[in-house]
PDB file of N, CA and C in Angstrom:
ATOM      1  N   UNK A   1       1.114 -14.993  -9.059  1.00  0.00           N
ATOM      2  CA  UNK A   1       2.106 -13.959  -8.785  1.00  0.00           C
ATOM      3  C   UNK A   1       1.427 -12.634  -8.472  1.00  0.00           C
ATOM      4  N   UNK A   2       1.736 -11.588  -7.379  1.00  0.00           N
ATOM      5  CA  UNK A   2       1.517 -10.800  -7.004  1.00  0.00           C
ATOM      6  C   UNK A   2       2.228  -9.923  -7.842  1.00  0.00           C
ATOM      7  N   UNK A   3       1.211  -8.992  -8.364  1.00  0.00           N
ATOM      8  CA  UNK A   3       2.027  -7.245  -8.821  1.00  0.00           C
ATOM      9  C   UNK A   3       1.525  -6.202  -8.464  1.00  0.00           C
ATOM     10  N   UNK A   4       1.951  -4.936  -7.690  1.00  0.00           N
ATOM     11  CA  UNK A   4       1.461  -3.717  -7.526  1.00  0.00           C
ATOM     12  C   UNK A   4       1.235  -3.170  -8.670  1.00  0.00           C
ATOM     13  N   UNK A   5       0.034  -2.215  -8.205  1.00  0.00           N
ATOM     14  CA  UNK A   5      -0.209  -1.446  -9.546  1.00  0.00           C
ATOM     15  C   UNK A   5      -0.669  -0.058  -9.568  1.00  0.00           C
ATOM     16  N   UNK A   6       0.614   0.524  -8.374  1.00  0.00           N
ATOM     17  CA  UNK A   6       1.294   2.014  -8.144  1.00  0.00           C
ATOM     18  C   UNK A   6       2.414   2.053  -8.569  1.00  0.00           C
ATOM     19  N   UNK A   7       3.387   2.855  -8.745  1.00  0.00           N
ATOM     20  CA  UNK A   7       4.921   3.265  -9.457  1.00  0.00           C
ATOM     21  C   UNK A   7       4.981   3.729  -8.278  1.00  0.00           C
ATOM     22  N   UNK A   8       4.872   4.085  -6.879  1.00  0.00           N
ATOM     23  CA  UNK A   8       5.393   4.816  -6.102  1.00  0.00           C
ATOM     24  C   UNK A   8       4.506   3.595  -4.849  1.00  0.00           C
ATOM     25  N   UNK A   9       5.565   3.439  -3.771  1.00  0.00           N
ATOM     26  CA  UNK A   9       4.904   2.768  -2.788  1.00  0.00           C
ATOM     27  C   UNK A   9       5.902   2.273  -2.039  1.00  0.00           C
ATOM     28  N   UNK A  10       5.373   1.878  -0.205  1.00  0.00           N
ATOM     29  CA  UNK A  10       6.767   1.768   0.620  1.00  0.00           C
ATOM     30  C   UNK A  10       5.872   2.349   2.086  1.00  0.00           C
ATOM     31  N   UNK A  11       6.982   2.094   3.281  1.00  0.00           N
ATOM     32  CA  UNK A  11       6.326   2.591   4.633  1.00  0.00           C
ATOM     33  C   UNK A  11       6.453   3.931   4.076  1.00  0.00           C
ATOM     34  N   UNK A  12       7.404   3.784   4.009  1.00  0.00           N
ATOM     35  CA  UNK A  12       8.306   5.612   3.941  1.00  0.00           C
ATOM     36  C   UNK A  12       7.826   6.734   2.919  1.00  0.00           C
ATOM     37  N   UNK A  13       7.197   6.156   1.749  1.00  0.00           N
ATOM     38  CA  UNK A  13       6.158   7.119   1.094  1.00  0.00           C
ATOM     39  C   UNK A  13       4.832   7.182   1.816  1.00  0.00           C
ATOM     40  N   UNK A  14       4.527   5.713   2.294  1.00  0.00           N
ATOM     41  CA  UNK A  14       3.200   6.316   2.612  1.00  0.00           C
ATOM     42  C   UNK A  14       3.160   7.229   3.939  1.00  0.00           C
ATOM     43  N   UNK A  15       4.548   6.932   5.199  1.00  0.00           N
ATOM     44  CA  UNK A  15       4.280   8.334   5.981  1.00  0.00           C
ATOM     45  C   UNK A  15       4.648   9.420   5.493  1.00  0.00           C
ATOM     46  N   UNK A  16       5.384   9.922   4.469  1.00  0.00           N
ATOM     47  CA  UNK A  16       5.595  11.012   3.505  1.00  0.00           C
ATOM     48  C   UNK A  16       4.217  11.252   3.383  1.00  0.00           C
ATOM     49  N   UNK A  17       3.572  10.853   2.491  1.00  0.00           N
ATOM     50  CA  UNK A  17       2.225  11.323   2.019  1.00  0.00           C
ATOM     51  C   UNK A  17       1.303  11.609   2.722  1.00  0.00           C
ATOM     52  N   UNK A  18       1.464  10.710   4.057  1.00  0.00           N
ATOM     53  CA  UNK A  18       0.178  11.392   5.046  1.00  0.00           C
ATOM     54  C   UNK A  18       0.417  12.602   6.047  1.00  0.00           C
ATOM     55  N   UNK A  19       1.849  12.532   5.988  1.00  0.00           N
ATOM     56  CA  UNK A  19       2.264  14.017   6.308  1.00  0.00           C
ATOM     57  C   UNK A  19       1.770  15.222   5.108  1.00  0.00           C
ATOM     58  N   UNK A  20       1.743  14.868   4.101  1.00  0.00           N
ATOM     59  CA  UNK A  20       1.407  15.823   2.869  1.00  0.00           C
ATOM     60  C   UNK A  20      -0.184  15.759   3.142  1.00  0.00           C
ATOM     61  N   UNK A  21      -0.573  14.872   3.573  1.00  0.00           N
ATOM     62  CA  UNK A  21      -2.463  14.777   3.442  1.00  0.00           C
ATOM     63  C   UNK A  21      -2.649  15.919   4.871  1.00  0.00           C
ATOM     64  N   UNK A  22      -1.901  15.361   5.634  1.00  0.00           N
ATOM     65  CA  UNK A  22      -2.273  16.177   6.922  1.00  0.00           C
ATOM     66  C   UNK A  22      -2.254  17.681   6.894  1.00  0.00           C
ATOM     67  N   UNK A  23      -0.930  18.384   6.118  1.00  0.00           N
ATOM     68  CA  UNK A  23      -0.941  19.589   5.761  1.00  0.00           C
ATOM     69  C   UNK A  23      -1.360  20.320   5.277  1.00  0.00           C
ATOM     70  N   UNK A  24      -2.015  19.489   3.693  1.00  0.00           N
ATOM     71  CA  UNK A  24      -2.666  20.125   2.852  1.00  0.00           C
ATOM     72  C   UNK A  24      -4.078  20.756   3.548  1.00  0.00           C
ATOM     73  N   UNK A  25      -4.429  21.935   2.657  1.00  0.00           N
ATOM     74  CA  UNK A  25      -5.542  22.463   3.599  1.00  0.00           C
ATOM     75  C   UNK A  25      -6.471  21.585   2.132  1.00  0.00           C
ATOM     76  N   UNK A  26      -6.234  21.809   1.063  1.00  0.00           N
ATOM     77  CA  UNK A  26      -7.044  21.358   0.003  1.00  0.00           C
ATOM     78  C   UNK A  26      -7.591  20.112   0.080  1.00  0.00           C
ATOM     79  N   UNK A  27      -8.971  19.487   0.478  1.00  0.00           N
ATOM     80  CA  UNK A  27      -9.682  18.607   0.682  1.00  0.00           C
ATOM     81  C   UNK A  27      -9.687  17.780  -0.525  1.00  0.00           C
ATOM     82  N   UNK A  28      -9.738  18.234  -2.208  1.00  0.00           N
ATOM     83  CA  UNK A  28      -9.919  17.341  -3.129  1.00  0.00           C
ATOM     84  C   UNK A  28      -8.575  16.376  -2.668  1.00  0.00           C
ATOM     85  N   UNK A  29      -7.662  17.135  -2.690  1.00  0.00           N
ATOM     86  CA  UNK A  29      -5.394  16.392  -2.353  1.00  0.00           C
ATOM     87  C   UNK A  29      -6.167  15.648  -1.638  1.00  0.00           C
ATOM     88  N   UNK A  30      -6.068  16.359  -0.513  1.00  0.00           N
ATOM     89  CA  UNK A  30      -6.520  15.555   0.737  1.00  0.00           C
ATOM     90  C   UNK A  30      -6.904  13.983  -0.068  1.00  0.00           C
ATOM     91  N   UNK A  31      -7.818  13.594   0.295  1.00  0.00           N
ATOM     92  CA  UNK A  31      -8.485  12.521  -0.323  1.00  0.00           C
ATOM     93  C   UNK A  31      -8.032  11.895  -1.874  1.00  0.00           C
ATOM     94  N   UNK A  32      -7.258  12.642  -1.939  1.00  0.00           N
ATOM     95  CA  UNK A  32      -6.696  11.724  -3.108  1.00  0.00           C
ATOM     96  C   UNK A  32      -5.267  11.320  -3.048  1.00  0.00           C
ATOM     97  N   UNK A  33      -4.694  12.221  -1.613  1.00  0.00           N
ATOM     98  CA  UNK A  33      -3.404  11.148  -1.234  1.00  0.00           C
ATOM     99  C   UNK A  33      -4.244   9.967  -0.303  1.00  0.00           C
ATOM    100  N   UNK A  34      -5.179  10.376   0.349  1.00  0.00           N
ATOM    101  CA  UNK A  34      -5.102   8.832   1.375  1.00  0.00           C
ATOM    102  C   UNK A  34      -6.030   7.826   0.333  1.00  0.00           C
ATOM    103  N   UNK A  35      -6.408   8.487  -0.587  1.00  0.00           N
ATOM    104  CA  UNK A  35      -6.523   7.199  -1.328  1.00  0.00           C
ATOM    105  C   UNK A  35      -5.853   6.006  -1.974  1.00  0.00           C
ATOM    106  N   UNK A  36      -4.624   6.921  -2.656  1.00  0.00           N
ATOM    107  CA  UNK A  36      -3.560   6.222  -2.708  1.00  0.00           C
ATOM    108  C   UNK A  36      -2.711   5.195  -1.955  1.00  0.00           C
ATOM    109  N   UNK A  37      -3.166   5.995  -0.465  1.00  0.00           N
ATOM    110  CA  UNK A  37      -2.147   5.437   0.602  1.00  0.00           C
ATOM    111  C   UNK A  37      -2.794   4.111   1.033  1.00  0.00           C
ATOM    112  N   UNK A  38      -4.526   4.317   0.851  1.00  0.00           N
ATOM    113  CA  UNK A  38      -5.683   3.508   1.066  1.00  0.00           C
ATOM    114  C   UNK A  38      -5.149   2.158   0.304  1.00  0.00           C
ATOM    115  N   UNK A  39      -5.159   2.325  -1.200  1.00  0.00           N
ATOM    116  CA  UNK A  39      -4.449   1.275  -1.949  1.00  0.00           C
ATOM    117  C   UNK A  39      -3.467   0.695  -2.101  1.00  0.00           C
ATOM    118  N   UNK A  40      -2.406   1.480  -1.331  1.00  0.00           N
ATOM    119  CA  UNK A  40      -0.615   0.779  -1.036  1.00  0.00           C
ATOM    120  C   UNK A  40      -1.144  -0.429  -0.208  1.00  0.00           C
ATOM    121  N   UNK A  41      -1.915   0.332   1.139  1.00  0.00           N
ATOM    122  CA  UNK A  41      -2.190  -0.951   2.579  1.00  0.00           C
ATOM    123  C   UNK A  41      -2.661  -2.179   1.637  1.00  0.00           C
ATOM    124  N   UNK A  42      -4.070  -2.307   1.202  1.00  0.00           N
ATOM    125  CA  UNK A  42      -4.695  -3.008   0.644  1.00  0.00           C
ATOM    126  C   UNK A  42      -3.668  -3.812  -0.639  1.00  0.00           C
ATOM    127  N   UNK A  43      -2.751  -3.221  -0.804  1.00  0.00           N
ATOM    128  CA  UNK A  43      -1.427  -4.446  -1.574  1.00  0.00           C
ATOM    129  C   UNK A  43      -0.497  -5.030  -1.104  1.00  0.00           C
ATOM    130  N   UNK A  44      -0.737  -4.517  -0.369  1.00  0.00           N
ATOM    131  CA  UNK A  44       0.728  -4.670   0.509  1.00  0.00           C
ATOM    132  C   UNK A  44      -0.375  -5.813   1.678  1.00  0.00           C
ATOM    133  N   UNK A  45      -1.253  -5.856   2.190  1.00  0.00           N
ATOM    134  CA  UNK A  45      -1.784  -7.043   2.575  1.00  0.00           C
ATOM    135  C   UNK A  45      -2.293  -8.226   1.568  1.00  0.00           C
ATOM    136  N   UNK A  46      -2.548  -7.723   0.368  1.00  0.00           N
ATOM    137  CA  UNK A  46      -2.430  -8.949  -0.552  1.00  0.00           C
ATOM    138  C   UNK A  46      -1.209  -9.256  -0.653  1.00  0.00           C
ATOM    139  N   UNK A  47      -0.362  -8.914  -0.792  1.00  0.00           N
ATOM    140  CA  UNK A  47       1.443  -8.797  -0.950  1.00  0.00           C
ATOM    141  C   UNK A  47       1.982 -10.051   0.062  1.00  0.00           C
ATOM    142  N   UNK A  48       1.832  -9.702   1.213  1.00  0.00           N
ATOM    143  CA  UNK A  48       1.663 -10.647   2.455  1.00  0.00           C
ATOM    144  C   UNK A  48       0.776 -11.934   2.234  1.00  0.00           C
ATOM    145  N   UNK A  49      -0.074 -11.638   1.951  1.00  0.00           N
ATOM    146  CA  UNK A  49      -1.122 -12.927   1.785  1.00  0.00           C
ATOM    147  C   UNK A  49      -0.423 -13.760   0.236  1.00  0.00           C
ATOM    148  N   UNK A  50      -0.041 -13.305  -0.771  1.00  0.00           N
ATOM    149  CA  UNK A  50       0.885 -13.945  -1.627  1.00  0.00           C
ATOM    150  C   UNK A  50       2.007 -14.872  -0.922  1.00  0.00           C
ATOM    151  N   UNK A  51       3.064 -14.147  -0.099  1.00  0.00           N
ATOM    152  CA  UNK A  51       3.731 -14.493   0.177  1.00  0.00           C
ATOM    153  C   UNK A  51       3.643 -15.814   1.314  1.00  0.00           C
ATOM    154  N   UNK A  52       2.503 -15.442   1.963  1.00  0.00           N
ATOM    155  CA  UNK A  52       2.085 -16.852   3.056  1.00  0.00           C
ATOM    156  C   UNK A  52       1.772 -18.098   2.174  1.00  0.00           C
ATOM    157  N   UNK A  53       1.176 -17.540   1.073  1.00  0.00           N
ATOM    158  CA  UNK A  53       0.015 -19.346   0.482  1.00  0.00           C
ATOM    159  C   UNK A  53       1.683 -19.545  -0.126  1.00  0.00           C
ATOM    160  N   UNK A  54       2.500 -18.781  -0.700  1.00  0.00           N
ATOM    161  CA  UNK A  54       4.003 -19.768  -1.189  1.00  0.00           C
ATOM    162  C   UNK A  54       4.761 -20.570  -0.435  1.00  0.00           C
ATOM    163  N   UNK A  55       4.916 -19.624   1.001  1.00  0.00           N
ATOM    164  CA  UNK A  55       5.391 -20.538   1.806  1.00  0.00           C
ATOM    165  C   UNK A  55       5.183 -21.884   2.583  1.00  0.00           C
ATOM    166  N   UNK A  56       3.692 -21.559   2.185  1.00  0.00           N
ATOM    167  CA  UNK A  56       2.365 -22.596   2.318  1.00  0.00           C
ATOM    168  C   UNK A  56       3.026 -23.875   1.545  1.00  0.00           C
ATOM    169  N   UNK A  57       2.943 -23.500   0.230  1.00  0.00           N
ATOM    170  CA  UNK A  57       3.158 -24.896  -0.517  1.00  0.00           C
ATOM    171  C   UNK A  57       4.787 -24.920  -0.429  1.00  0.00           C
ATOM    172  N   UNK A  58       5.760 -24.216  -0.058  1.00  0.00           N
ATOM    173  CA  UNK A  58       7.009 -24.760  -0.260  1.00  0.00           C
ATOM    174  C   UNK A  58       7.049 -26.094   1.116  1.00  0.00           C
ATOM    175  N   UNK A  59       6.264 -26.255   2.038  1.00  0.00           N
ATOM    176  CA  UNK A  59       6.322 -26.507   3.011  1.00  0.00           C
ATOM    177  C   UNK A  59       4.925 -27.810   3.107  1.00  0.00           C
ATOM    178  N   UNK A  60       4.666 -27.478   1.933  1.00  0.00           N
ATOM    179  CA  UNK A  60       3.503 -28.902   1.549  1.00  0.00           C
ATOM    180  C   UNK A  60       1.851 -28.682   2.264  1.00  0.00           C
ATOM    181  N   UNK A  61       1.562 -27.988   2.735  1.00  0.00           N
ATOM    182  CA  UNK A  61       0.341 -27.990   3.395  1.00  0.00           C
ATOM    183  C   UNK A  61      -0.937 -26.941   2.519  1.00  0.00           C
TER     184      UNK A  61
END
């Protein structure tokens, strides 16, 4: 079983946030929203990859 392990996550936060990364002039933010945003992608393609190997075995192969 797949679980995220952000409280906040979605298309729609993460273009929220990179609008906030883009604005911010502060470089530490900076880099610590697209890190975040770094780690949504990277679940959200395990997320996907969960969801393929299930459909995998509902389907026997």
């Amino acid at each position: 079983n797949f679980k995220r392990t952000q409280d906040e996550y979605g298309g729609k936060w993460a273009m929220a946030k990179y609008i906030e990364a883009v604005e911010t002039e502060d470089t530490n933010v900076r880099q610590e929203i697209i890190d975040k945003i770094s780690k949504y992608n990277q679940e959200d393609l395990a997320a996907t990859w969960a969801v393929f190997q299930w459909l995998k075995k509902q389907i026997g192969q």
